[in-house]
Protein backbone atom coordinates (compact mmCIF):
# COMPACT_ATOMS: atom_id res chain seq x y z
CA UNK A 1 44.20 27.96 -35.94
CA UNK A 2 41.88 30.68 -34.12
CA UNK A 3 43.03 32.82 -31.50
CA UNK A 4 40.68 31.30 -29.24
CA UNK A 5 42.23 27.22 -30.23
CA UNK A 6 45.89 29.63 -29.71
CA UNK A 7 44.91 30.62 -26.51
CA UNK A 8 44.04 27.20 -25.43
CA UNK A 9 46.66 25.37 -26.64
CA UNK A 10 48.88 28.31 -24.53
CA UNK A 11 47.33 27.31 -20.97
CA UNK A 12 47.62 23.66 -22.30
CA UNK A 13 51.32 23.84 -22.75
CA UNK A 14 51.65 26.08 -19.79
CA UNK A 15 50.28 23.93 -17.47
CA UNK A 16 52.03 21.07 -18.96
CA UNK A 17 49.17 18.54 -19.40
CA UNK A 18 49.88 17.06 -22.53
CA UNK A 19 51.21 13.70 -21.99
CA UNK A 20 53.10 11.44 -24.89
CA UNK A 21 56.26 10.06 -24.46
CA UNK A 22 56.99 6.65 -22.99
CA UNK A 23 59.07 6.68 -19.39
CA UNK A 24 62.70 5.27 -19.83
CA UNK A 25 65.39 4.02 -17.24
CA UNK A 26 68.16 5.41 -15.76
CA UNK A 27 70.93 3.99 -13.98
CA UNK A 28 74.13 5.54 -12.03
CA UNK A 29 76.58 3.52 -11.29
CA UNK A 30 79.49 4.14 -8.88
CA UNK A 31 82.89 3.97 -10.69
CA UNK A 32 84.71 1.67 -7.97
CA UNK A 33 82.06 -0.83 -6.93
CA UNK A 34 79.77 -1.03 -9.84
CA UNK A 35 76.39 -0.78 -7.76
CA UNK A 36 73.76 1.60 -8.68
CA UNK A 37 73.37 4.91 -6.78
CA UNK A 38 70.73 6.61 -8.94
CA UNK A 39 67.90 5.15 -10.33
CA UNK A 40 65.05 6.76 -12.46
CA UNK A 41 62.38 5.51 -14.76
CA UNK A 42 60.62 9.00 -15.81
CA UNK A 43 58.60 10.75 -18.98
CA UNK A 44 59.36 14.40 -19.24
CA UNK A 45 57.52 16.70 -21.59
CA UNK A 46 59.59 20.10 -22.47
CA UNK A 47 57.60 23.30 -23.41
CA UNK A 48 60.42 25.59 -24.47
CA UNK A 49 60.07 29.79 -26.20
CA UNK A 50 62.44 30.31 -28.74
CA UNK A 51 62.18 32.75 -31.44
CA UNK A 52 61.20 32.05 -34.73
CA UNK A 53 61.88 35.31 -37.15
CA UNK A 54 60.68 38.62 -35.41
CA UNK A 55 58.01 35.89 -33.32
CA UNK A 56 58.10 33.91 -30.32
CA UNK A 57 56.70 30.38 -31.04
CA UNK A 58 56.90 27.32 -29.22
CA UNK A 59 58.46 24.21 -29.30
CA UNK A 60 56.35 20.90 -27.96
CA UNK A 61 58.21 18.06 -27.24
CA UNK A 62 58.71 14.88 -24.94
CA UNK A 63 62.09 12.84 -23.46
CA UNK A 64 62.71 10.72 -26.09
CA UNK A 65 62.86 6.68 -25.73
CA UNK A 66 66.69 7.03 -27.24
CA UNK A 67 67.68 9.16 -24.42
CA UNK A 68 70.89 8.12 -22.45
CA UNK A 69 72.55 8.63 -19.12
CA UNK A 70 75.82 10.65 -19.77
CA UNK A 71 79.45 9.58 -18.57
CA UNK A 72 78.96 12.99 -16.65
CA UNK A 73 76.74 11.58 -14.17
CA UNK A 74 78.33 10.66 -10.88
CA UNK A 75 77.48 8.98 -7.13
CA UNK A 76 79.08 11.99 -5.69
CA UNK A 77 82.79 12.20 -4.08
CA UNK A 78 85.24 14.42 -2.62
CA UNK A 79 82.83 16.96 -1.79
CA UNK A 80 80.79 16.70 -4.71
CA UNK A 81 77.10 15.90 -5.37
CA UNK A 82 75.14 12.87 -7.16
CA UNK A 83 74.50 13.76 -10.33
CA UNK A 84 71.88 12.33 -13.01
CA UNK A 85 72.60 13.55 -16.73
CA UNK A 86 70.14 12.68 -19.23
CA UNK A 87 71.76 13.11 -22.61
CA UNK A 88 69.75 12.98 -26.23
CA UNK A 89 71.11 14.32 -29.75
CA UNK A 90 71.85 16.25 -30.98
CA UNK A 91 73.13 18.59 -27.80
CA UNK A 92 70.25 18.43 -25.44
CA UNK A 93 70.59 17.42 -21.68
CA UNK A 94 68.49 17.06 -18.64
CA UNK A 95 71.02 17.07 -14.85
CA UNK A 96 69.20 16.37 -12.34
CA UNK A 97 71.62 17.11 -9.10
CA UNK A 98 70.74 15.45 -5.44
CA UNK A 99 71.38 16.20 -1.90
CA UNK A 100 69.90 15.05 1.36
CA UNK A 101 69.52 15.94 5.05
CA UNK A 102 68.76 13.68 8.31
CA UNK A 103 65.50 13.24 7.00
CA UNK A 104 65.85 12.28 3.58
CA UNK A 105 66.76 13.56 0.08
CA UNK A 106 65.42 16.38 -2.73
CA UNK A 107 66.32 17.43 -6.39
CA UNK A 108 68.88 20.51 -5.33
CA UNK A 109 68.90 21.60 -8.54
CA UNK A 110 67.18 20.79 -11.90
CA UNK A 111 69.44 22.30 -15.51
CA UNK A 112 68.62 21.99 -19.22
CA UNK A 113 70.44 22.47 -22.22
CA UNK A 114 68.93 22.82 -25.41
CA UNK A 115 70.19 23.43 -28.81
CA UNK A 116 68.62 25.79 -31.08
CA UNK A 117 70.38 25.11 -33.78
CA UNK A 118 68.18 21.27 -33.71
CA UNK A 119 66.57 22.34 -37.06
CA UNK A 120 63.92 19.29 -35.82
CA UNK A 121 62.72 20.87 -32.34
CA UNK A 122 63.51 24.28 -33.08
CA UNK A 123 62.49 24.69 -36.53
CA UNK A 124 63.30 28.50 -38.52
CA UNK A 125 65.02 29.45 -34.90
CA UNK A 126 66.64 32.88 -35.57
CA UNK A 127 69.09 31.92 -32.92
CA UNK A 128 72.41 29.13 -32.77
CA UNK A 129 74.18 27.16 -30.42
CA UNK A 130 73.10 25.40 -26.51
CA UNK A 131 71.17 27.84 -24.10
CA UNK A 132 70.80 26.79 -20.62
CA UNK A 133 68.41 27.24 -17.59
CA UNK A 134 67.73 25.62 -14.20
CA UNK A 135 66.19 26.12 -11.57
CA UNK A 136 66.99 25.30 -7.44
CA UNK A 137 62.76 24.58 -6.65
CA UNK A 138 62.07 21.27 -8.68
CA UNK A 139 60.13 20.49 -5.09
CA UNK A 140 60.72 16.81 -5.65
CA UNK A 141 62.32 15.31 -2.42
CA UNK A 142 61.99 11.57 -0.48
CA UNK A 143 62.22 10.02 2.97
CA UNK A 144 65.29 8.32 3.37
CA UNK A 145 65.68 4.69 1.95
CA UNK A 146 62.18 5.61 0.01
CA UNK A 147 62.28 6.16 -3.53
CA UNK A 148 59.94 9.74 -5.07
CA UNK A 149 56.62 8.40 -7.18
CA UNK A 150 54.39 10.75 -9.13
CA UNK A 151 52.40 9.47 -11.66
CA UNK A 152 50.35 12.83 -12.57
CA UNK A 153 51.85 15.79 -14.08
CA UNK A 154 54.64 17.63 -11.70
CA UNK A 155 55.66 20.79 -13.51
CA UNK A 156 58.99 22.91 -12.98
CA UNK A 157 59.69 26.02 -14.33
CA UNK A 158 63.12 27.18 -15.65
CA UNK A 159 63.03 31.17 -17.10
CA UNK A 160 61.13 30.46 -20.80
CA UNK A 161 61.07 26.67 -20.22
CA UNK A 162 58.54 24.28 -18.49
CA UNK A 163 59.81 20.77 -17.64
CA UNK A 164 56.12 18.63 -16.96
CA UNK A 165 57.87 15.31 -15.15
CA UNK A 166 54.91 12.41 -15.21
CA UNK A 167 55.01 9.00 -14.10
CA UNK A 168 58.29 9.25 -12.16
CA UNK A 169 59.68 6.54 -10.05
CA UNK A 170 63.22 8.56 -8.86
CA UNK A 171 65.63 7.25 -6.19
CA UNK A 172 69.19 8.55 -4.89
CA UNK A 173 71.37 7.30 -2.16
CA UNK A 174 70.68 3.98 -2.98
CA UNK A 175 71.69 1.18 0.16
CA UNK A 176 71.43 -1.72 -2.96
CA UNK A 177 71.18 -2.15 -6.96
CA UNK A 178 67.38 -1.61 -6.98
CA UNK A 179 64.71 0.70 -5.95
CA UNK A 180 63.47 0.75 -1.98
CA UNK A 181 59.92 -1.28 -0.81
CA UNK A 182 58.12 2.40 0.38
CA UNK A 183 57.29 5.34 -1.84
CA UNK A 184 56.81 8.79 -0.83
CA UNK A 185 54.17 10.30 -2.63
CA UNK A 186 54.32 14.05 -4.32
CA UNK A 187 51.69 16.25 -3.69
CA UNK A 188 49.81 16.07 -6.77
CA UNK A 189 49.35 12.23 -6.11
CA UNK A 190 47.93 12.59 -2.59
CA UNK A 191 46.07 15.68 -3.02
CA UNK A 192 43.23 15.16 -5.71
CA UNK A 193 42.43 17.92 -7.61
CA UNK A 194 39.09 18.65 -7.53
CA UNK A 195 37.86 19.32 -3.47
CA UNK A 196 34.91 18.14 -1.94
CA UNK A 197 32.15 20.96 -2.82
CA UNK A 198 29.48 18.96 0.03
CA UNK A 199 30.20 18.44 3.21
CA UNK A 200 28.60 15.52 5.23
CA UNK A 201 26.86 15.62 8.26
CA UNK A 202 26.70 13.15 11.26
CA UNK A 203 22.83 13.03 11.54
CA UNK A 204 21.25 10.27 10.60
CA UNK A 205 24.16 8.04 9.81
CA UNK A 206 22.95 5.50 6.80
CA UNK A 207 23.33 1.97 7.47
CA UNK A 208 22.52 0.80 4.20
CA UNK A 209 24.41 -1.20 1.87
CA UNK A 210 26.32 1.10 -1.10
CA UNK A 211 26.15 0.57 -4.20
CA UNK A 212 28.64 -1.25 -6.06
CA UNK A 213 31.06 0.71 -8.49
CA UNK A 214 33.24 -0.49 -11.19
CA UNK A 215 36.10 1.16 -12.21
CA UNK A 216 38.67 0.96 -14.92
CA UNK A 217 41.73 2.54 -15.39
CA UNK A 218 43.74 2.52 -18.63
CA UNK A 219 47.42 3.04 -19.50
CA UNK A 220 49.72 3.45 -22.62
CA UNK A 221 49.30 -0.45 -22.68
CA UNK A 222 46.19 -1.33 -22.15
CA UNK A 223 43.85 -2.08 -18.95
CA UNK A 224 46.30 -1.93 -15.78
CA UNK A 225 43.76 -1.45 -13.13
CA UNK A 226 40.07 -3.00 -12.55
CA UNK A 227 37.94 -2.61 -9.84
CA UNK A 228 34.61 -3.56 -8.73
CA UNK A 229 33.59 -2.62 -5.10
CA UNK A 230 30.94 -0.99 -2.91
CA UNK A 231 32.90 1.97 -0.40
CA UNK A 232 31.35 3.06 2.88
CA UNK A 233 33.45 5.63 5.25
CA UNK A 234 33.74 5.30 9.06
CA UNK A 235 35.39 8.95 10.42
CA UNK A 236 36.05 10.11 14.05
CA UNK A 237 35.82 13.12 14.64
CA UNK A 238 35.54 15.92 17.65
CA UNK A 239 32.22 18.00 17.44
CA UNK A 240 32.28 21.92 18.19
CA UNK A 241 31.07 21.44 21.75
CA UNK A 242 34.07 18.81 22.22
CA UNK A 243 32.33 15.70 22.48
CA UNK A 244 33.73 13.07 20.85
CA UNK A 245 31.62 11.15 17.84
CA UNK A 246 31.58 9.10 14.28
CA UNK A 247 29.99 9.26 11.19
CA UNK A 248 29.60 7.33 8.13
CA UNK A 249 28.54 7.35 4.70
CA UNK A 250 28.35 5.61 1.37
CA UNK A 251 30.52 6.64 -1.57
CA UNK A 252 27.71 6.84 -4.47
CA UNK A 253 29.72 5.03 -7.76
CA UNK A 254 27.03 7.46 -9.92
CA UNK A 255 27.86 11.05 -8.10
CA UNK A 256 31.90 10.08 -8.56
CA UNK A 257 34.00 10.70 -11.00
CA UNK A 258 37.28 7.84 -11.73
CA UNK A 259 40.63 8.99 -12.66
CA UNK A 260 44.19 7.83 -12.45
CA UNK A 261 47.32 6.55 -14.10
CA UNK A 262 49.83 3.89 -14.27
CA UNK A 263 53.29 3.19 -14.95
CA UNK A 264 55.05 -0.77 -14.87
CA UNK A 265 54.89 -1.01 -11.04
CA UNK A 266 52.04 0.95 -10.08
CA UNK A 267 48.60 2.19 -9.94
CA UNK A 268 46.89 4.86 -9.09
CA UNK A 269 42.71 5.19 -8.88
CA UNK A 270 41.45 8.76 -7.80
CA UNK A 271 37.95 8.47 -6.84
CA UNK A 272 36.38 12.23 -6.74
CA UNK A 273 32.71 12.82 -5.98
CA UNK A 274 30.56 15.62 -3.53
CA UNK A 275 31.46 13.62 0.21
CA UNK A 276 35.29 12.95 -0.75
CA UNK A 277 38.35 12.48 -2.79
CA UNK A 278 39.59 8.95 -2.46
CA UNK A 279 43.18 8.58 -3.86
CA UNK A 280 43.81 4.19 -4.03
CA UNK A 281 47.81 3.48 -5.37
CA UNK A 282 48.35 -0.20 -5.87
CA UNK A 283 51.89 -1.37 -6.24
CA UNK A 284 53.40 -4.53 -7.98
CA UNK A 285 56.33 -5.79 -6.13
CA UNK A 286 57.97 -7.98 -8.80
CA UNK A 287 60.61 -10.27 -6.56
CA UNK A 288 57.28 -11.41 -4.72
CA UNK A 289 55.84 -11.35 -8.29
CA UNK A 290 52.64 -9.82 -6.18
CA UNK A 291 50.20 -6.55 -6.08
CA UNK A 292 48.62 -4.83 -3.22
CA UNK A 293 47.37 -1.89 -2.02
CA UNK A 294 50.38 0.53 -0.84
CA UNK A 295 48.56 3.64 -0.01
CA UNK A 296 45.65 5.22 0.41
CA UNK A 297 44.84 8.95 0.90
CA UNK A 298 41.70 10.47 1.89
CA UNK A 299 39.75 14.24 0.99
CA UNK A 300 36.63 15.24 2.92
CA UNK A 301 34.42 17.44 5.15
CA UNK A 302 32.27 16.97 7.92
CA UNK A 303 29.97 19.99 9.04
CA UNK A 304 29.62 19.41 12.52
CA UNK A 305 33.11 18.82 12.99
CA UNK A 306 35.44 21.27 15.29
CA UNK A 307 38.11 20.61 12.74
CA UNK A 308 35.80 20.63 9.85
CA UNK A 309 37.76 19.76 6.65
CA UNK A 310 39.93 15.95 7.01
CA UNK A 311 43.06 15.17 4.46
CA UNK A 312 43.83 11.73 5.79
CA UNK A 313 46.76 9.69 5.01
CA UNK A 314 47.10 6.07 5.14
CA UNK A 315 50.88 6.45 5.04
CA UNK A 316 52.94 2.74 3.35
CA UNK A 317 50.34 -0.05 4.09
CA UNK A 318 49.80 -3.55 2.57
CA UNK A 319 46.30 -4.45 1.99
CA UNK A 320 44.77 -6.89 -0.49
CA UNK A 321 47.35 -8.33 -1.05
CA UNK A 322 47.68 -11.46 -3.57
CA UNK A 323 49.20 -13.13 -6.63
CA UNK A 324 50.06 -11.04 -10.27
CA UNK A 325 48.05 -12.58 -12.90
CA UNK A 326 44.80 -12.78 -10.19
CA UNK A 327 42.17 -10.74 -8.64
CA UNK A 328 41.84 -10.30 -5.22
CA UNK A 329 38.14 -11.03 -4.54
CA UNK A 330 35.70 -10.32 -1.12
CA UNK A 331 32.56 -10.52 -1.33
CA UNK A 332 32.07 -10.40 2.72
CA UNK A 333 32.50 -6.47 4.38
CA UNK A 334 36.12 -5.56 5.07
CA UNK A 335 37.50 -3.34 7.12
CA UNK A 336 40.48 -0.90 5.62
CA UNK A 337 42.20 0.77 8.60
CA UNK A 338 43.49 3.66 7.07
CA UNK A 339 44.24 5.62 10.33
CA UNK A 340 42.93 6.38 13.78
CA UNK A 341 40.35 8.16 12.51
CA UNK A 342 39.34 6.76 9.20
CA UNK A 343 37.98 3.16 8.01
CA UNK A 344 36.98 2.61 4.72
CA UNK A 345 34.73 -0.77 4.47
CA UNK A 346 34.34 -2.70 1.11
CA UNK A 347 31.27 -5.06 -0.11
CA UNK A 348 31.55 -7.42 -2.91
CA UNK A 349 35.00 -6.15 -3.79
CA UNK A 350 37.11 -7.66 -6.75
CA UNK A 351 40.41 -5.79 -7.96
CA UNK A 352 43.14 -6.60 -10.48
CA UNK A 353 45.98 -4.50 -10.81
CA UNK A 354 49.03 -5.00 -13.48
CA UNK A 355 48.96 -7.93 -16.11
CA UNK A 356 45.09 -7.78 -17.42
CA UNK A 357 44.28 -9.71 -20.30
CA UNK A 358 40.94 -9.08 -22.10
CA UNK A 359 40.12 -6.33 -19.64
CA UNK A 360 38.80 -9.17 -17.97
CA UNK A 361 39.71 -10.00 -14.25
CA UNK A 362 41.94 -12.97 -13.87
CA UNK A 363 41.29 -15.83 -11.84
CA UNK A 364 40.38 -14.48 -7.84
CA UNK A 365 42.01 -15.19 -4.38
CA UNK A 366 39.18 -15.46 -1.75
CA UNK A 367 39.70 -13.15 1.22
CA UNK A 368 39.87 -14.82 4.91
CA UNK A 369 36.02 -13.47 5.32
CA UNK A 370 35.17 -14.97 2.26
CA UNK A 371 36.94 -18.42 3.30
CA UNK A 372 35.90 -18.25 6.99
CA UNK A 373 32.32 -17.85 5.35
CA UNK A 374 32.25 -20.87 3.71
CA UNK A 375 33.42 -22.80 6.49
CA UNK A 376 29.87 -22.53 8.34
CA UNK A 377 27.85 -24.15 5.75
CA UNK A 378 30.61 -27.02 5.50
CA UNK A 379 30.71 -27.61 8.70
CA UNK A 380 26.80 -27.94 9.14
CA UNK A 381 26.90 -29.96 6.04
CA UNK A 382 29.01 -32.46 7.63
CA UNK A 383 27.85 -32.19 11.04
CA UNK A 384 24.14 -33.31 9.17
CA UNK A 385 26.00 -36.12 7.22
CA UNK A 386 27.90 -37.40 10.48
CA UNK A 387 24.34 -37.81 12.36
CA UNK A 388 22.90 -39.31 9.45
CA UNK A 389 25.88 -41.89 9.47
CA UNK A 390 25.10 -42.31 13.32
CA UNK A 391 21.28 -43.03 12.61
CA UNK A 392 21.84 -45.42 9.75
CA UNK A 393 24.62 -47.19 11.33
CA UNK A 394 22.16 -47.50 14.96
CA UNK A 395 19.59 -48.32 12.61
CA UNK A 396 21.63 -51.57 11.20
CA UNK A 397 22.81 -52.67 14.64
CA UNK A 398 19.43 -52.78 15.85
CA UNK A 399 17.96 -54.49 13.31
CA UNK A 400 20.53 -57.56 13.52
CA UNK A 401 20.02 -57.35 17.19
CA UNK A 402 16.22 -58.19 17.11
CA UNK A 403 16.93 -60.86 14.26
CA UNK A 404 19.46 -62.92 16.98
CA UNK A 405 16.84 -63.34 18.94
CA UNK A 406 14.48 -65.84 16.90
CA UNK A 407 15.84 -69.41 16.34
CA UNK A 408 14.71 -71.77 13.87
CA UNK A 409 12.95 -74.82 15.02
């Protein structure tokens, strides 16, 4: 390999944006009641320095799909702390310790043990026997009764290992045996990474129709998101000389650039282009056996504004709604309420998250616009047939009318 391939496989693993590895569940269970206090489905990639002869190498490696939760895990008692252990052989573990305040609960203190006498991760390793490191800023915390979701890469440093967590679904303090309805979001989820590099203006605003983009997302098993919609922004906002105004503008599908991710219950479609960063994470509840749009976060800049830069949060919503196994289909404009300030409005929208066969869009769910639509033309339709029926039937009467009055002689 050349230096220059070296040095870029470096940041790479730095950074920790390789992704393999499939996410695995974990469940602790208290030891009296047998309900679940812990719950994690996770992938983890581990970047770890050893030495290798007189040189420091690295080692690359993922969670496996074997890995276990240890007897040492615990719900926490007499003073002590819930505790996740993630064991895999030979002699490796992941703890994962939890405490909480009135507002809700955070990773207190992340620990791994590695052994470098694994002649499988830690191949020619001058060294023997389990090293350990943690660290006390893993920065992964939730509301209370809300479980922690991050589908892109959140990475935590321990001393001369990197710990890249990736489509995480984490909960502690659990009130029942399965994960909460809301999410809260980590950072790197919300906040897209690329910024807005134009900033709108509110003069003239553009009342024509956008154009409609389709978008795609792809996970480790296939197609889990489609979308097909046209995306026009409404935003409020206070000009510099403190009158109050709006703006909008269309989202161009051939200036923006689609990313995201998914995991088995949800989403996640980052729309990034010159006006905004539009962050769309769809959620499959699976006791309703249904998907629908949980949260939506919002990136932009407008010129004229006092305030001039807007990071706008939908916070836990429910839109679009419908059936797993369907698409939820409008062709009529709809109104997303996203916060005081913000409306997105779709045209001709059709999206499909979770169970997607043929990359194809399964059968659709009409919105109430669509439906109400429809009613106009029926109702004229039979309105029409109704005075046709009048006329015909007035017609007949009359006719037998004016034959009673001649009489054979």
């Amino acid at each position: 390999m050349t230096r220059l391939g070296e040095a870029a496989l470096g940041i790479a693993l730095l950074l920790g944006i390789f992704q393999f590895g499939s996410g695995v569940r974990f469940d602790v269970k208290d030891d009296s009641t047998k309900t679940s206090c812990i719950l994690a489905d996770l992938s983890v990639n581990f970047t770890v320095d050893y030495k290798s002869g007189e040189k420091q190498v690295k080692s690359l490696f993922a969670l496996p799909d074997s890995a276990v939760t240890d007897q040492a895990s615990s719900c926490g008692k007499n003073g002590t702390l819930p505790l996740l252990v993630i064991a895999f052989a030979p002699g490796h573990s992941l703890s994962i310790q939890f405490n909480k305040s009135d507002a809700g609960y955070q990773v207190d203190n992340l620990t791994f043990s590695y052994n470098l006498s694994d002649p499988v991760l830690f191949p020619d390793s001058s060294e023997n026997g389990t090293k350990q490191v943690s660290s006390n800023k893993a920065e992964i915390s939730a509301k209370t009764n809300q479980f922690y979701q991050c589908s892109n890469p959140h990475l935590v440093r321990m001393e001369n290992v990197n710990a890249s967590f990736h489509d995480v679904k984490l909960q502690a303090y659990l009130n029942a045996n399965n994960y909460s309805t809301n999410a809260t979001i980590c950072k790197e989820d919300v906040t897209p990474t690329a910024a807005p590099t134009a900033a709108p203006t509110s003069a003239p605003t553009n009342n024509t129709k956008p154009e409609i983009g389709n978008y795609n997302i792809t996970g480790k098993a296939g197609p889990c998101l489609l979308a097909n919609m046209g995306l026009r922004l409404n935003i409020t906002y206070v000009k510099k000389d403190n009158n109050k105004t709006f703006y909008e503008f269309n989202i161009d599908p051939k200036k923006v650039t689609p990313s995201g991710t998914c995991s088995n219950d949800f989403a996640t479609l980052i729309l990034s282009s010159d006006t905004a960063n539009i962050l769309f994470n769809f959620v499959l509840n699976t006791t309703e056996s249904k998907f629908y749009l949980g949260h939506v976060h919002v990136n932009t800049t407008v010129a004229e504004a006092k305030e001039s830069n807007f990071s706008i949060d939908s916070g836990n919503v429910s839109f679009l709604k419908t059936t797993t196994h369907k698409s939820y289909k409008c062709n009529a404009k709809q109104t997303l309420q996203i916060s005081a300030n913000l409306s997105i409005y779709t045209y001709d929208l059709q999206v499909q998250a979770f169970d997607i066969e043929g990359n194809k869009f399964g059968p659709a769910v009409e919105c109430a616009e669509d439906q109400n639509g429809m009613l106009v033309p029926i109702i004229v339709g039979a309105a029409l047939a109704g005075l046709v029926l009048i006329v015909l039937i007035a017609y007949l009467i009359g006719r037998k009318r004016s034959h009673a009055g001649y009489q054979t002689i």
